[in-house]
PDB file of N, CA and C in Angstrom:
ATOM      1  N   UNK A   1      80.587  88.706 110.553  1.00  0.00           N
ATOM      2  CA  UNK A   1      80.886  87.590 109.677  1.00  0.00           C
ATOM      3  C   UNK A   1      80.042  86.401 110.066  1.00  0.00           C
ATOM      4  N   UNK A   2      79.496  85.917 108.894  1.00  0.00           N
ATOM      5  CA  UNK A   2      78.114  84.657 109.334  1.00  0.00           C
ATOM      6  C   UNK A   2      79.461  83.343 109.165  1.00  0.00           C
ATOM      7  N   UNK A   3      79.555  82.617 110.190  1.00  0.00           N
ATOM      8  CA  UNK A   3      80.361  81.395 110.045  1.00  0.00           C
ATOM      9  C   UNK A   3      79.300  80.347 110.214  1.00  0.00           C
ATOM     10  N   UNK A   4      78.303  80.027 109.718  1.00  0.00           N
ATOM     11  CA  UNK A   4      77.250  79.012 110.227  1.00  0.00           C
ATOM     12  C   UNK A   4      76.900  78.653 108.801  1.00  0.00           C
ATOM     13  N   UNK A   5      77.289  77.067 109.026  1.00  0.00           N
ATOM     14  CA  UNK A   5      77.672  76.497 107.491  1.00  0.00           C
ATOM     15  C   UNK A   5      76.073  76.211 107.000  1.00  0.00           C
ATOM     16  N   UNK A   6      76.317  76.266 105.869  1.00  0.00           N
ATOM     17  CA  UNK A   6      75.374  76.450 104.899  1.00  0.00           C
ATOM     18  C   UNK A   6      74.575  74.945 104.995  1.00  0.00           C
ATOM     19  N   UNK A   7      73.082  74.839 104.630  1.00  0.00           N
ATOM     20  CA  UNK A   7      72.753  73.863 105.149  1.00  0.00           C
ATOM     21  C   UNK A   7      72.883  72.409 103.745  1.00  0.00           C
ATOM     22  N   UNK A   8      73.141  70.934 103.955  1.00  0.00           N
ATOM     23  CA  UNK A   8      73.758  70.388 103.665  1.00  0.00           C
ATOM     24  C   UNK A   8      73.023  69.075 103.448  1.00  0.00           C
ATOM     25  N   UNK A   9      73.058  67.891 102.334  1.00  0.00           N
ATOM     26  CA  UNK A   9      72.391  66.210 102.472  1.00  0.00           C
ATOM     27  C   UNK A   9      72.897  65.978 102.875  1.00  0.00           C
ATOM     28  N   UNK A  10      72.504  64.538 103.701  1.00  0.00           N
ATOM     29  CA  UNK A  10      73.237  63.660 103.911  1.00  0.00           C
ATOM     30  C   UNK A  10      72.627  61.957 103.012  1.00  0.00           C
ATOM     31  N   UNK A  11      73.849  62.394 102.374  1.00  0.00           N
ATOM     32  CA  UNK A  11      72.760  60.733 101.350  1.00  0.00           C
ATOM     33  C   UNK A  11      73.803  59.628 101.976  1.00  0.00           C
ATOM     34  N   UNK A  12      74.968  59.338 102.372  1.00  0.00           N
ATOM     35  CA  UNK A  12      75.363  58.578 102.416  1.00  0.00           C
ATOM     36  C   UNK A  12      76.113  58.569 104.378  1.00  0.00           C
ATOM     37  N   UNK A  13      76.922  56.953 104.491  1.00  0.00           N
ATOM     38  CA  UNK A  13      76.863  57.074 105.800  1.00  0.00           C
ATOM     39  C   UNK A  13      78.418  58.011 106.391  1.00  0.00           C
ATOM     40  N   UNK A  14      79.144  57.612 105.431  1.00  0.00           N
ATOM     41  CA  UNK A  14      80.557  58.664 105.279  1.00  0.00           C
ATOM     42  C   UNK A  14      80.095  60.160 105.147  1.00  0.00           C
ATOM     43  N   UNK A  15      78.761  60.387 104.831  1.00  0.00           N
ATOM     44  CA  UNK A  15      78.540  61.487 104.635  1.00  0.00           C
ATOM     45  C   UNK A  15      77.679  61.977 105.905  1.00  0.00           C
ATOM     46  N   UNK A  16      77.361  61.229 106.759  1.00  0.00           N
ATOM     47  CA  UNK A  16      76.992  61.269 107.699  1.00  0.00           C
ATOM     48  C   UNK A  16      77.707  61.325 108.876  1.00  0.00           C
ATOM     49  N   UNK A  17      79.102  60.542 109.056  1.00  0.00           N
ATOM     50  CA  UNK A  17      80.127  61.128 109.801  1.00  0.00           C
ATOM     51  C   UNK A  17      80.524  62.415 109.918  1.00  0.00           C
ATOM     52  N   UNK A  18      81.003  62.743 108.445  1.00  0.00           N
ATOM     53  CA  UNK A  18      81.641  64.039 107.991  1.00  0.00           C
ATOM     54  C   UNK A  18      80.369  64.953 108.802  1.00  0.00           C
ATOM     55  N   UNK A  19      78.871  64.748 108.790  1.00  0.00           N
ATOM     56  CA  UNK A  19      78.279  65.715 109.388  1.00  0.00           C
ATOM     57  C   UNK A  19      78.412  66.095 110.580  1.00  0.00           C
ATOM     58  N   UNK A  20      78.413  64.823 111.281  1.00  0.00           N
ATOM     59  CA  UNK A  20      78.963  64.915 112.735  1.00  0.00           C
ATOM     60  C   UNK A  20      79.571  65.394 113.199  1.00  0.00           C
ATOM     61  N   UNK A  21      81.011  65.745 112.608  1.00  0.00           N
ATOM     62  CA  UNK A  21      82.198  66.150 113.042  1.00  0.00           C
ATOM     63  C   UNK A  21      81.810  67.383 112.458  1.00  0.00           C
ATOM     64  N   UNK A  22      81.576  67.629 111.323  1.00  0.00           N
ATOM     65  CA  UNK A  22      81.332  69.239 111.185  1.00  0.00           C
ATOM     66  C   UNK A  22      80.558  70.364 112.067  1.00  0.00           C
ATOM     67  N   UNK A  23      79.673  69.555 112.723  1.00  0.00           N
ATOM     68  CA  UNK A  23      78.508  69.976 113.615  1.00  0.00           C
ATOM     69  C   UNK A  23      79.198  70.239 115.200  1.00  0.00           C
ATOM     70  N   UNK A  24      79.969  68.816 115.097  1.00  0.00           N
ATOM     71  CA  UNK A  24      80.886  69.136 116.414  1.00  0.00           C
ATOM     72  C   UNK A  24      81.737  70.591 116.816  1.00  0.00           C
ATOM     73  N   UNK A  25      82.253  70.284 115.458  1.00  0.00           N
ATOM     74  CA  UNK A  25      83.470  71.330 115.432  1.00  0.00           C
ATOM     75  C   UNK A  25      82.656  72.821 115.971  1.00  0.00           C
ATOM     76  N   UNK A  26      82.093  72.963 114.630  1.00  0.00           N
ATOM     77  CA  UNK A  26      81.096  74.251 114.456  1.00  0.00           C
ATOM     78  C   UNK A  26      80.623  75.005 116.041  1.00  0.00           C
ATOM     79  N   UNK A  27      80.345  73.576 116.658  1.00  0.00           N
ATOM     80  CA  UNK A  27      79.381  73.713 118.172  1.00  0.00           C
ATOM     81  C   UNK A  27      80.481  74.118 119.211  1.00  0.00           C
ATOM     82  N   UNK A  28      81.476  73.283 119.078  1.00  0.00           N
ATOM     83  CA  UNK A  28      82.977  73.429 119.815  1.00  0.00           C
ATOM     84  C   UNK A  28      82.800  75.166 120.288  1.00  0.00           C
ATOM     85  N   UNK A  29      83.130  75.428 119.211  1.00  0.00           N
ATOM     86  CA  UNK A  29      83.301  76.625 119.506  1.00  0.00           C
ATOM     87  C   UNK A  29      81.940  78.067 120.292  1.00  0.00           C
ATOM     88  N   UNK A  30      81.179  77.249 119.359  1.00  0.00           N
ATOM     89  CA  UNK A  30      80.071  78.129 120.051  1.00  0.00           C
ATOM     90  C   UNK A  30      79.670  77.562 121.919  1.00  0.00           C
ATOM     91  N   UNK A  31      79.231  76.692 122.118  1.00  0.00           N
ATOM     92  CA  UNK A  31      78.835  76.106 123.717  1.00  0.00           C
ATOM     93  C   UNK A  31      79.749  75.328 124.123  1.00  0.00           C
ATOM     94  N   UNK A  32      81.063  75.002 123.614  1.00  0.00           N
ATOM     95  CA  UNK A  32      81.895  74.666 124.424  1.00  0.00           C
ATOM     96  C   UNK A  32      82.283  72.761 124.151  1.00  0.00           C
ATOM     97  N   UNK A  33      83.076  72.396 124.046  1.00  0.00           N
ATOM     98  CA  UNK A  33      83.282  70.726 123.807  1.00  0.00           C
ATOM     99  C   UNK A  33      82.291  69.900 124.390  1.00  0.00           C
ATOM    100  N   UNK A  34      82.181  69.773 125.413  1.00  0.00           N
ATOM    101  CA  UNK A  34      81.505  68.908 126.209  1.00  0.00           C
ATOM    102  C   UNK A  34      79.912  69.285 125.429  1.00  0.00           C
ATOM    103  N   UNK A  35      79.526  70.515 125.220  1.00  0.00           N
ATOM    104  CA  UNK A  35      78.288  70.683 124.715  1.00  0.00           C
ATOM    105  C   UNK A  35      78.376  69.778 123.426  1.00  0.00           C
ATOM    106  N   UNK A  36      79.494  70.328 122.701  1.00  0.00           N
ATOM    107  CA  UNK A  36      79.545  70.028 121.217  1.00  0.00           C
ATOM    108  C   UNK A  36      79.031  68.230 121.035  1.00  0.00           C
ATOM    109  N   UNK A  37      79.623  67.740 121.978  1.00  0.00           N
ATOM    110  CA  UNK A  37      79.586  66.036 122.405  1.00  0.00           C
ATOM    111  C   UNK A  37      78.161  65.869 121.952  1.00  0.00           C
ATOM    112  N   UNK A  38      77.193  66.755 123.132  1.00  0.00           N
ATOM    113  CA  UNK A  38      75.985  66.525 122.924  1.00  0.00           C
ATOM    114  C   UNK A  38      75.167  67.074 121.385  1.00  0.00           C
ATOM    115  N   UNK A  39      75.548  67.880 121.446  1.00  0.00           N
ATOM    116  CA  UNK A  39      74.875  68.310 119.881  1.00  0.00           C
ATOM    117  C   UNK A  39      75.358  67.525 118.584  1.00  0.00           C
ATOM    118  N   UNK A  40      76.590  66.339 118.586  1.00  0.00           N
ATOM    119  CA  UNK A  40      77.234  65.569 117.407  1.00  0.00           C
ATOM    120  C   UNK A  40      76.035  64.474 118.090  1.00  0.00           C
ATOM    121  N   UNK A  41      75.610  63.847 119.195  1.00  0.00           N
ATOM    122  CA  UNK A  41      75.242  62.297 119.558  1.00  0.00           C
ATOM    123  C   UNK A  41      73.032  63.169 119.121  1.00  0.00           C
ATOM    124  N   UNK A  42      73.341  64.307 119.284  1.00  0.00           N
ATOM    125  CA  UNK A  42      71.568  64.591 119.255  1.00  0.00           C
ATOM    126  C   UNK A  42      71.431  64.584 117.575  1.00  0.00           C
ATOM    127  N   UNK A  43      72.265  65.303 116.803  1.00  0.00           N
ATOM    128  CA  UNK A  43      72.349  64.991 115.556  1.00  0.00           C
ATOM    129  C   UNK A  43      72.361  63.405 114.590  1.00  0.00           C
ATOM    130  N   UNK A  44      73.638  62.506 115.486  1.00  0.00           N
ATOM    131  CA  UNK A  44      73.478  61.392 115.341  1.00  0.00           C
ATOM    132  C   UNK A  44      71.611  60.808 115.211  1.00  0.00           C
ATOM    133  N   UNK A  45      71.119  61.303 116.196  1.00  0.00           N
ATOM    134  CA  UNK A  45      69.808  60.251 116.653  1.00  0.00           C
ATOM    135  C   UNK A  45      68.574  61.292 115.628  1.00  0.00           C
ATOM    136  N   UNK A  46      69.270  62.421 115.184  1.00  0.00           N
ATOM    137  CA  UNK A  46      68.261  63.142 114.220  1.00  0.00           C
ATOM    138  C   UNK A  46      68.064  62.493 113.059  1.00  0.00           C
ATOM    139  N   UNK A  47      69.511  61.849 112.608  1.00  0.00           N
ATOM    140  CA  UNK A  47      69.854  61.372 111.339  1.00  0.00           C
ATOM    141  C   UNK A  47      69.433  60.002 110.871  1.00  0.00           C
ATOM    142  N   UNK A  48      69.178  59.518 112.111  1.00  0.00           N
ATOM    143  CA  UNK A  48      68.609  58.267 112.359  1.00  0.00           C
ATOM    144  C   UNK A  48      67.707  57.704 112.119  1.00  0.00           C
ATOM    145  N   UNK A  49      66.725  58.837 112.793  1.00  0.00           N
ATOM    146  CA  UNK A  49      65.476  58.696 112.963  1.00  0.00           C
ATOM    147  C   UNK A  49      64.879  58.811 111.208  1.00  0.00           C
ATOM    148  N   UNK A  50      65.584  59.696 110.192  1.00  0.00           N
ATOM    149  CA  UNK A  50      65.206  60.251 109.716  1.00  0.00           C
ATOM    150  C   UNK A  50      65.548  58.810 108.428  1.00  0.00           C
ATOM    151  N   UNK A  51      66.556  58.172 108.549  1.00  0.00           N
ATOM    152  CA  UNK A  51      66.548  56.526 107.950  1.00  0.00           C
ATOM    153  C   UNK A  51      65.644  55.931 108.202  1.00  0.00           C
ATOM    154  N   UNK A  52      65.547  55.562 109.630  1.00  0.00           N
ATOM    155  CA  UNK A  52      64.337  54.344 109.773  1.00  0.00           C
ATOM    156  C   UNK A  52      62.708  54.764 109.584  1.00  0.00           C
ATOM    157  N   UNK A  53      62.695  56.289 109.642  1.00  0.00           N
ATOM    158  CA  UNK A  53      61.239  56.833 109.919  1.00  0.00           C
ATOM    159  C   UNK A  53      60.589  57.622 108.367  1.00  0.00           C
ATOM    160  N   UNK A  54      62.010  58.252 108.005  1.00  0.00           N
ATOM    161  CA  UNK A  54      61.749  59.499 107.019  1.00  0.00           C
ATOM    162  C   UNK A  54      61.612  58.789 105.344  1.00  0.00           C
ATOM    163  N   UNK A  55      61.314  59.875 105.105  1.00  0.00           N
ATOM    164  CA  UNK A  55      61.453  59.828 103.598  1.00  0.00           C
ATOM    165  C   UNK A  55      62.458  60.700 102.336  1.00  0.00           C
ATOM    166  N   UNK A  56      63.116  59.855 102.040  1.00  0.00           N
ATOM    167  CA  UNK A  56      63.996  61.095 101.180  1.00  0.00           C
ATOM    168  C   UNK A  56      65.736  60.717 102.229  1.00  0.00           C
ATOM    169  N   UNK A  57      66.506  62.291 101.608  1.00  0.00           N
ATOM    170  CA  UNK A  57      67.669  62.337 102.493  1.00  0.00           C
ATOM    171  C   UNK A  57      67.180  63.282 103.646  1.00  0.00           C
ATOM    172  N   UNK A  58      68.293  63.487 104.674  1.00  0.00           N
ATOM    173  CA  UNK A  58      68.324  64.411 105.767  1.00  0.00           C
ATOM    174  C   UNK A  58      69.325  65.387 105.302  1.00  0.00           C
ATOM    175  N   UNK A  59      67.998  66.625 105.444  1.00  0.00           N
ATOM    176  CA  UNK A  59      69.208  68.187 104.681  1.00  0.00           C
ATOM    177  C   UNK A  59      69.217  68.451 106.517  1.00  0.00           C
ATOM    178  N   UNK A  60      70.545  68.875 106.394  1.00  0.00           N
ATOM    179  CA  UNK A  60      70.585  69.614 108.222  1.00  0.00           C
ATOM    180  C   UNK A  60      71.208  70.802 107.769  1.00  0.00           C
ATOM    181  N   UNK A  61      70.627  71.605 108.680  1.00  0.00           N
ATOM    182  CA  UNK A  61      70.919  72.854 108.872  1.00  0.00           C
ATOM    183  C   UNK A  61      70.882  73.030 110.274  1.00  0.00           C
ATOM    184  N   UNK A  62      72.217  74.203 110.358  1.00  0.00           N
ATOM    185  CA  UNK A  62      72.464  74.896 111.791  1.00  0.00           C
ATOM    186  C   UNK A  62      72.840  76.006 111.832  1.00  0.00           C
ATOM    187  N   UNK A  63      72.195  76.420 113.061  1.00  0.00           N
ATOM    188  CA  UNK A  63      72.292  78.651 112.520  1.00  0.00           C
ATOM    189  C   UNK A  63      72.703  79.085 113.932  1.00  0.00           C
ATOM    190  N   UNK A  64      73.042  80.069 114.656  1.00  0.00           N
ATOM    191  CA  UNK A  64      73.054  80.437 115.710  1.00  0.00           C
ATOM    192  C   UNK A  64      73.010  81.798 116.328  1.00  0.00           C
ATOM    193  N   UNK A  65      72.406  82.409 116.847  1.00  0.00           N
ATOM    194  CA  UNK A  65      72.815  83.914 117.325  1.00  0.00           C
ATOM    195  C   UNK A  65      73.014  83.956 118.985  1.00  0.00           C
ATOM    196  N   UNK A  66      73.064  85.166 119.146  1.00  0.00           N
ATOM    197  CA  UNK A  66      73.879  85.223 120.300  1.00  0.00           C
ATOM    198  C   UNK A  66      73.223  84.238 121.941  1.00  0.00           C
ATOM    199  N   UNK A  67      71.912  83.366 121.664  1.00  0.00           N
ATOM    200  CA  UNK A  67      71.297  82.875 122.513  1.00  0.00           C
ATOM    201  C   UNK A  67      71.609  81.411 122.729  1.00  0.00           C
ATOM    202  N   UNK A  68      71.872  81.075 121.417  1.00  0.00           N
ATOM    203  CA  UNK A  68      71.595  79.204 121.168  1.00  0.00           C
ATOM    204  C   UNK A  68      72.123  79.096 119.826  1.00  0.00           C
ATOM    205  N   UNK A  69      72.392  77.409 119.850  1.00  0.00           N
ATOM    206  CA  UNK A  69      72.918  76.892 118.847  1.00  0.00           C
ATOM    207  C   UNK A  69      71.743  76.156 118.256  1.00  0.00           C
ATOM    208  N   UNK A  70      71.144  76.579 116.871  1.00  0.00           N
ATOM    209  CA  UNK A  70      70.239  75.315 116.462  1.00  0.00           C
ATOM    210  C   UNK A  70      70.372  74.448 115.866  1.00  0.00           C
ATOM    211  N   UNK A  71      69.695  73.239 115.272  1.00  0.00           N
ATOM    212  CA  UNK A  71      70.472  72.482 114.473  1.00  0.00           C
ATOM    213  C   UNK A  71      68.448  71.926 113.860  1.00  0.00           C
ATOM    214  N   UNK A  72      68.659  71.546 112.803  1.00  0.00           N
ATOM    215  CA  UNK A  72      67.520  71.487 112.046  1.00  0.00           C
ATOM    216  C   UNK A  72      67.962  70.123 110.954  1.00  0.00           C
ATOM    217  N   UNK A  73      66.736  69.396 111.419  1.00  0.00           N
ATOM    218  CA  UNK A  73      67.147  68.143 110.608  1.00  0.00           C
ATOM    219  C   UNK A  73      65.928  67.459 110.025  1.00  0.00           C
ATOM    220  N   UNK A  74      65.780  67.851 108.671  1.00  0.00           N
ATOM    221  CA  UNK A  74      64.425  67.404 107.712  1.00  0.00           C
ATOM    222  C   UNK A  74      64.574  66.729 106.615  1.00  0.00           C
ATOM    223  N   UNK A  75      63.295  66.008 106.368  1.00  0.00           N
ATOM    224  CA  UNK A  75      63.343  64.909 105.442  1.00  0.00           C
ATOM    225  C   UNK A  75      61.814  64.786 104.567  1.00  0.00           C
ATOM    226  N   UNK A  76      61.552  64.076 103.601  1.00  0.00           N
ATOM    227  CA  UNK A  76      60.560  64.220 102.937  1.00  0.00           C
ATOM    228  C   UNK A  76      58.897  63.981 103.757  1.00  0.00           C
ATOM    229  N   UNK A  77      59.365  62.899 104.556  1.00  0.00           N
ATOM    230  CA  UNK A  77      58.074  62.101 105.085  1.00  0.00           C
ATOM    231  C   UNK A  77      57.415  62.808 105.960  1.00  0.00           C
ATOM    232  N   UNK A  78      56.589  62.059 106.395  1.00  0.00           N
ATOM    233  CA  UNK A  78      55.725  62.753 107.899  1.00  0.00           C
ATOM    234  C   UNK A  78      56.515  62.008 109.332  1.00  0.00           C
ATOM    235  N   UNK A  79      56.037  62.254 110.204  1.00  0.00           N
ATOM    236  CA  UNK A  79      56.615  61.472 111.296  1.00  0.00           C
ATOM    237  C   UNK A  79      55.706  60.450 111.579  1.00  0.00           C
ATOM    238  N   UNK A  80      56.511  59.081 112.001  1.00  0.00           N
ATOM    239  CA  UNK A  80      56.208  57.856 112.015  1.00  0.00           C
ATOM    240  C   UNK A  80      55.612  57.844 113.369  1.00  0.00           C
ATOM    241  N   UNK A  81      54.614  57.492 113.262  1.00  0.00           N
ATOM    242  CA  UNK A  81      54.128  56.998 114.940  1.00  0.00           C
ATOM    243  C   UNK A  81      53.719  55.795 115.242  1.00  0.00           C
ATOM    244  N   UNK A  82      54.146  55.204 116.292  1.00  0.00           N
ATOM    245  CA  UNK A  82      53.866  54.010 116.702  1.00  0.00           C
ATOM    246  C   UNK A  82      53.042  53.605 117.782  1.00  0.00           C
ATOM    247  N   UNK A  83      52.543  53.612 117.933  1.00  0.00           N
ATOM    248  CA  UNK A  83      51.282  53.233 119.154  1.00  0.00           C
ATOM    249  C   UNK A  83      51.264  54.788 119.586  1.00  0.00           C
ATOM    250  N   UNK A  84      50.688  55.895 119.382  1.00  0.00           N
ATOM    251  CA  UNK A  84      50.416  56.932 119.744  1.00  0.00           C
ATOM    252  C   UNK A  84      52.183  57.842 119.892  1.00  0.00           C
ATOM    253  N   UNK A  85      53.206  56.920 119.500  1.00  0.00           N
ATOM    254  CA  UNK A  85      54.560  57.901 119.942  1.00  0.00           C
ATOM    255  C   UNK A  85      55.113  57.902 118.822  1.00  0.00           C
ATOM    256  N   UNK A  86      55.981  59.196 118.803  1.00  0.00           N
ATOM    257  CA  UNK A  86      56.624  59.886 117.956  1.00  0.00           C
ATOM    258  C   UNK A  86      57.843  58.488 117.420  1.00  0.00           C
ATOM    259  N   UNK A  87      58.165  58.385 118.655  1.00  0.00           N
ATOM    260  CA  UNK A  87      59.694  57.673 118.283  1.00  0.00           C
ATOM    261  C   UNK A  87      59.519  56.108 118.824  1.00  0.00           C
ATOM    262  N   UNK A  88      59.856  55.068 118.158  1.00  0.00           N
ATOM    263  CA  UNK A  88      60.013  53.782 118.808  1.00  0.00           C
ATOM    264  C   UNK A  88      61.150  53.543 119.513  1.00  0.00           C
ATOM    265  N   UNK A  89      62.259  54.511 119.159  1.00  0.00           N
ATOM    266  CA  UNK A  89      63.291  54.305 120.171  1.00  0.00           C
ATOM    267  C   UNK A  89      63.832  54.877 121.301  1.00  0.00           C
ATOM    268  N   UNK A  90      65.159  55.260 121.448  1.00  0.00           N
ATOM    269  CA  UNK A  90      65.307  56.280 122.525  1.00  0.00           C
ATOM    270  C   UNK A  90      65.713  57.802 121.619  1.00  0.00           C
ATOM    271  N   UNK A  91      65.978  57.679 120.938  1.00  0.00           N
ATOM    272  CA  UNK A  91      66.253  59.353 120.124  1.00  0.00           C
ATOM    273  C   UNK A  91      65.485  60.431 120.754  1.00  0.00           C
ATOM    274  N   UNK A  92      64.407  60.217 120.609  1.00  0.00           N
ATOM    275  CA  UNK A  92      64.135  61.565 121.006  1.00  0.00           C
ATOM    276  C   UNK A  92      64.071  61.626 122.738  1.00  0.00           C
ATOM    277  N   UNK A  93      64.181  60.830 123.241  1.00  0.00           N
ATOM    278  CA  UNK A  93      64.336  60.893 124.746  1.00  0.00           C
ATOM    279  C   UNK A  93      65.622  61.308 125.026  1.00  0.00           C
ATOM    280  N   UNK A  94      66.553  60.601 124.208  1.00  0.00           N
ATOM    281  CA  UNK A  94      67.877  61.384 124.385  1.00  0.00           C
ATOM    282  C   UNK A  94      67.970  63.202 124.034  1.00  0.00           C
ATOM    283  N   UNK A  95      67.271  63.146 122.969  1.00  0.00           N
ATOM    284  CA  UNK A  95      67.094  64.588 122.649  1.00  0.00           C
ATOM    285  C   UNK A  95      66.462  65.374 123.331  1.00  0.00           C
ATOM    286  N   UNK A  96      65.631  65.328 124.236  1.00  0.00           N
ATOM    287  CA  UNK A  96      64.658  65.657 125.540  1.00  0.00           C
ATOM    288  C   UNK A  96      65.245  65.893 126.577  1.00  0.00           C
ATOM    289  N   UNK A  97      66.515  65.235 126.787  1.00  0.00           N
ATOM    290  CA  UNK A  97      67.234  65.001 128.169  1.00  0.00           C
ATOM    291  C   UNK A  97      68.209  66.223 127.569  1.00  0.00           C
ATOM    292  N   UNK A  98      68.967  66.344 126.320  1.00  0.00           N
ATOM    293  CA  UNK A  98      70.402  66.648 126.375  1.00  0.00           C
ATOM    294  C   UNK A  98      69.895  68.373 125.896  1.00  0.00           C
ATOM    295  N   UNK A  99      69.250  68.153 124.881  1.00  0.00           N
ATOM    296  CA  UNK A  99      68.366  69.813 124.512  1.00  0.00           C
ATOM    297  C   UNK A  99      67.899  70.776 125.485  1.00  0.00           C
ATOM    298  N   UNK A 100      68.161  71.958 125.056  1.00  0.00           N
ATOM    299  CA  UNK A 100      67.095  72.868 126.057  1.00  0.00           C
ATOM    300  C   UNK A 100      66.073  73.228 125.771  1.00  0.00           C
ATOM    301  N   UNK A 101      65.700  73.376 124.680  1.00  0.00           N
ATOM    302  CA  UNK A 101      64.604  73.020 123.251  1.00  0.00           C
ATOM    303  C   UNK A 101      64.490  72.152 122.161  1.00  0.00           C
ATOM    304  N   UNK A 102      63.365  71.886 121.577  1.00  0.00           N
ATOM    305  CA  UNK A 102      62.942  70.671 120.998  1.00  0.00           C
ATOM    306  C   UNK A 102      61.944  70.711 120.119  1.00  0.00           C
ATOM    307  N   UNK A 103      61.901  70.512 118.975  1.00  0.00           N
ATOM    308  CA  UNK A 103      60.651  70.621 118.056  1.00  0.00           C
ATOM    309  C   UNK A 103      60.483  69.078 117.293  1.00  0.00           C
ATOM    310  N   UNK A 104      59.500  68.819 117.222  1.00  0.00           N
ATOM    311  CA  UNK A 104      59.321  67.935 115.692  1.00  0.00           C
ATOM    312  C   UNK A 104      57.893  68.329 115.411  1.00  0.00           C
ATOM    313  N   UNK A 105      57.847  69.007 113.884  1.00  0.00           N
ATOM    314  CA  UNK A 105      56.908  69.158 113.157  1.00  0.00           C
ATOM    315  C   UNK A 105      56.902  68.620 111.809  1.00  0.00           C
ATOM    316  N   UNK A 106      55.860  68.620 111.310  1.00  0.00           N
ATOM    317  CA  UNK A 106      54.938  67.805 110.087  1.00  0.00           C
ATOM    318  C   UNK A 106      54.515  68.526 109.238  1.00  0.00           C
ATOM    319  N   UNK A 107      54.593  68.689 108.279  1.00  0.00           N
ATOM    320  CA  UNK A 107      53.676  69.634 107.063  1.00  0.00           C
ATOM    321  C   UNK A 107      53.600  68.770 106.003  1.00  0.00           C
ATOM    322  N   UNK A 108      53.239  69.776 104.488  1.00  0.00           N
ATOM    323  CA  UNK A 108      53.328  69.067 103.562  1.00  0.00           C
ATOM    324  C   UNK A 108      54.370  69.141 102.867  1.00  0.00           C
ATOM    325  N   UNK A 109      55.623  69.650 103.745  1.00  0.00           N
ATOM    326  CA  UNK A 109      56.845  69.406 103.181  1.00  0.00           C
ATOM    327  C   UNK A 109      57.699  68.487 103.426  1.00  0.00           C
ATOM    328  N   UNK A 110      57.358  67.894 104.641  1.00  0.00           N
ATOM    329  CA  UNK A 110      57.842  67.032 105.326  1.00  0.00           C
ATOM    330  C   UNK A 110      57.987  66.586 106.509  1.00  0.00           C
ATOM    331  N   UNK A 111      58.776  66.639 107.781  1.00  0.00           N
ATOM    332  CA  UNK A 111      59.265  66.427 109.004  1.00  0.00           C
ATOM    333  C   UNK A 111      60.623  67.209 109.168  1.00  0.00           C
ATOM    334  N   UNK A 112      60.444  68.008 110.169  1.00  0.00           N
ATOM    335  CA  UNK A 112      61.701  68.940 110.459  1.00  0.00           C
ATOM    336  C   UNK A 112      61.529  68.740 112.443  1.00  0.00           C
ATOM    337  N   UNK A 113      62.897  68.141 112.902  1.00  0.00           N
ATOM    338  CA  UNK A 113      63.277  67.904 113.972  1.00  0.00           C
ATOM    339  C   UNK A 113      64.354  68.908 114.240  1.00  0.00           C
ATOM    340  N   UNK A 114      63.572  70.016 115.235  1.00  0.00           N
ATOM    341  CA  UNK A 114      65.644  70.688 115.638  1.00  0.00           C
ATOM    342  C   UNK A 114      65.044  70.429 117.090  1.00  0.00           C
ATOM    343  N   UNK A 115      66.475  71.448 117.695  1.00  0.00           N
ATOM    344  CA  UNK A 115      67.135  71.454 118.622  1.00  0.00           C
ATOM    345  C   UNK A 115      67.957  72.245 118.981  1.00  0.00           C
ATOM    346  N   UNK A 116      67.761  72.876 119.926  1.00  0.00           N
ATOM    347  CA  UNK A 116      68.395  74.202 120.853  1.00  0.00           C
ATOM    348  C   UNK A 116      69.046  73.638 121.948  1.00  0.00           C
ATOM    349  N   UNK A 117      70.686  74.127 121.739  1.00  0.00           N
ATOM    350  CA  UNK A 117      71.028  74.328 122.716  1.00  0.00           C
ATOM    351  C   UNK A 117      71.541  75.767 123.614  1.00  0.00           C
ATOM    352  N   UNK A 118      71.385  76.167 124.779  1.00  0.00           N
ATOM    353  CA  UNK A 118      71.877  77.393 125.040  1.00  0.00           C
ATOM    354  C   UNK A 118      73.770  78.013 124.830  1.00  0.00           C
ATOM    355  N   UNK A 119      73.853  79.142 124.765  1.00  0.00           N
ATOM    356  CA  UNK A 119      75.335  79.297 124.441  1.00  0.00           C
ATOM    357  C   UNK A 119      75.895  79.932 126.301  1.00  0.00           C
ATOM    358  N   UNK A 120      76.753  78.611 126.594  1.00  0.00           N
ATOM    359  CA  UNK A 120      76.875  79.622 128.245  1.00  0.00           C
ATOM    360  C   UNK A 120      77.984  80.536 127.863  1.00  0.00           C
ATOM    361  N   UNK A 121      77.955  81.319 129.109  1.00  0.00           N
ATOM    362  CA  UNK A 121      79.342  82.543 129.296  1.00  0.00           C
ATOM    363  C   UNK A 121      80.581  81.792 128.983  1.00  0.00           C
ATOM    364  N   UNK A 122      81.324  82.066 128.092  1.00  0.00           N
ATOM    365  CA  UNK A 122      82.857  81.903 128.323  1.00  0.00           C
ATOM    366  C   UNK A 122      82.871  81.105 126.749  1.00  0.00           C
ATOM    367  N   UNK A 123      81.792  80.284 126.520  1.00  0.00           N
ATOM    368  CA  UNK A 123      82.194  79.167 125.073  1.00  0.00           C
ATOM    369  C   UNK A 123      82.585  79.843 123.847  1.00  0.00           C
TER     370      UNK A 123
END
């Protein structure tokens, strides 16, 4: 049975909570609460980034098999760079620290930021 919710906008900021907590929940179960913490605050700074930087809404998607939890967060634009860096803030440093994997890529579809976390024994 696939329980890995279907991927989703976020146009608004209520709608951006609701993601949070859905992502939490979802994660809860797979790596465990304390993980989940981190994967709702790495999402937070996905969603973020994707206001001040992106273009369009943020569709997120999250999938998982028996290794890791991913979470995938894209938007119309390219990625914003500022003096040679990806991010002007701390987002993706937070995402660097809390992730065990890390992407941000560019095409001509847009900017897609995920994030892996591992699934330990027992979650």
């Amino acid at each position: 049975m696939d329980l890995t919710p279907r991927p989703f906008t976020v146009t608004t900021r209520q709608e951006a909570a609701a993601a949070r907590r859905k992502i939490r929940d979802f994660a809860a179960a797979i790596v465990g609460p304390e993980t989940a913490e981190d994967v709702k605050l790495m999402l937070s700074e996905g969603i973020a980034n994707v206001v001040s930087h992106g273009r369009g809404d943020p569709v997120v998607t999250i999938t998982c098999n028996e290794k890791a939890l991913r979470v995938e967060v894209h938007d119309e634009g390219p990625a914003l760079q500022i003096a040679r860096r990806v991010d002007h803030g701390q987002g993706l440093n937070i995402i660097n620290e809390l992730a065990d994997r890390w992407t941000l890529n560019t095409d001509d579809t847009g900017t897609c930021l995920s994030f892996e976390v591992d699934r330990k024994a027992g979650a």
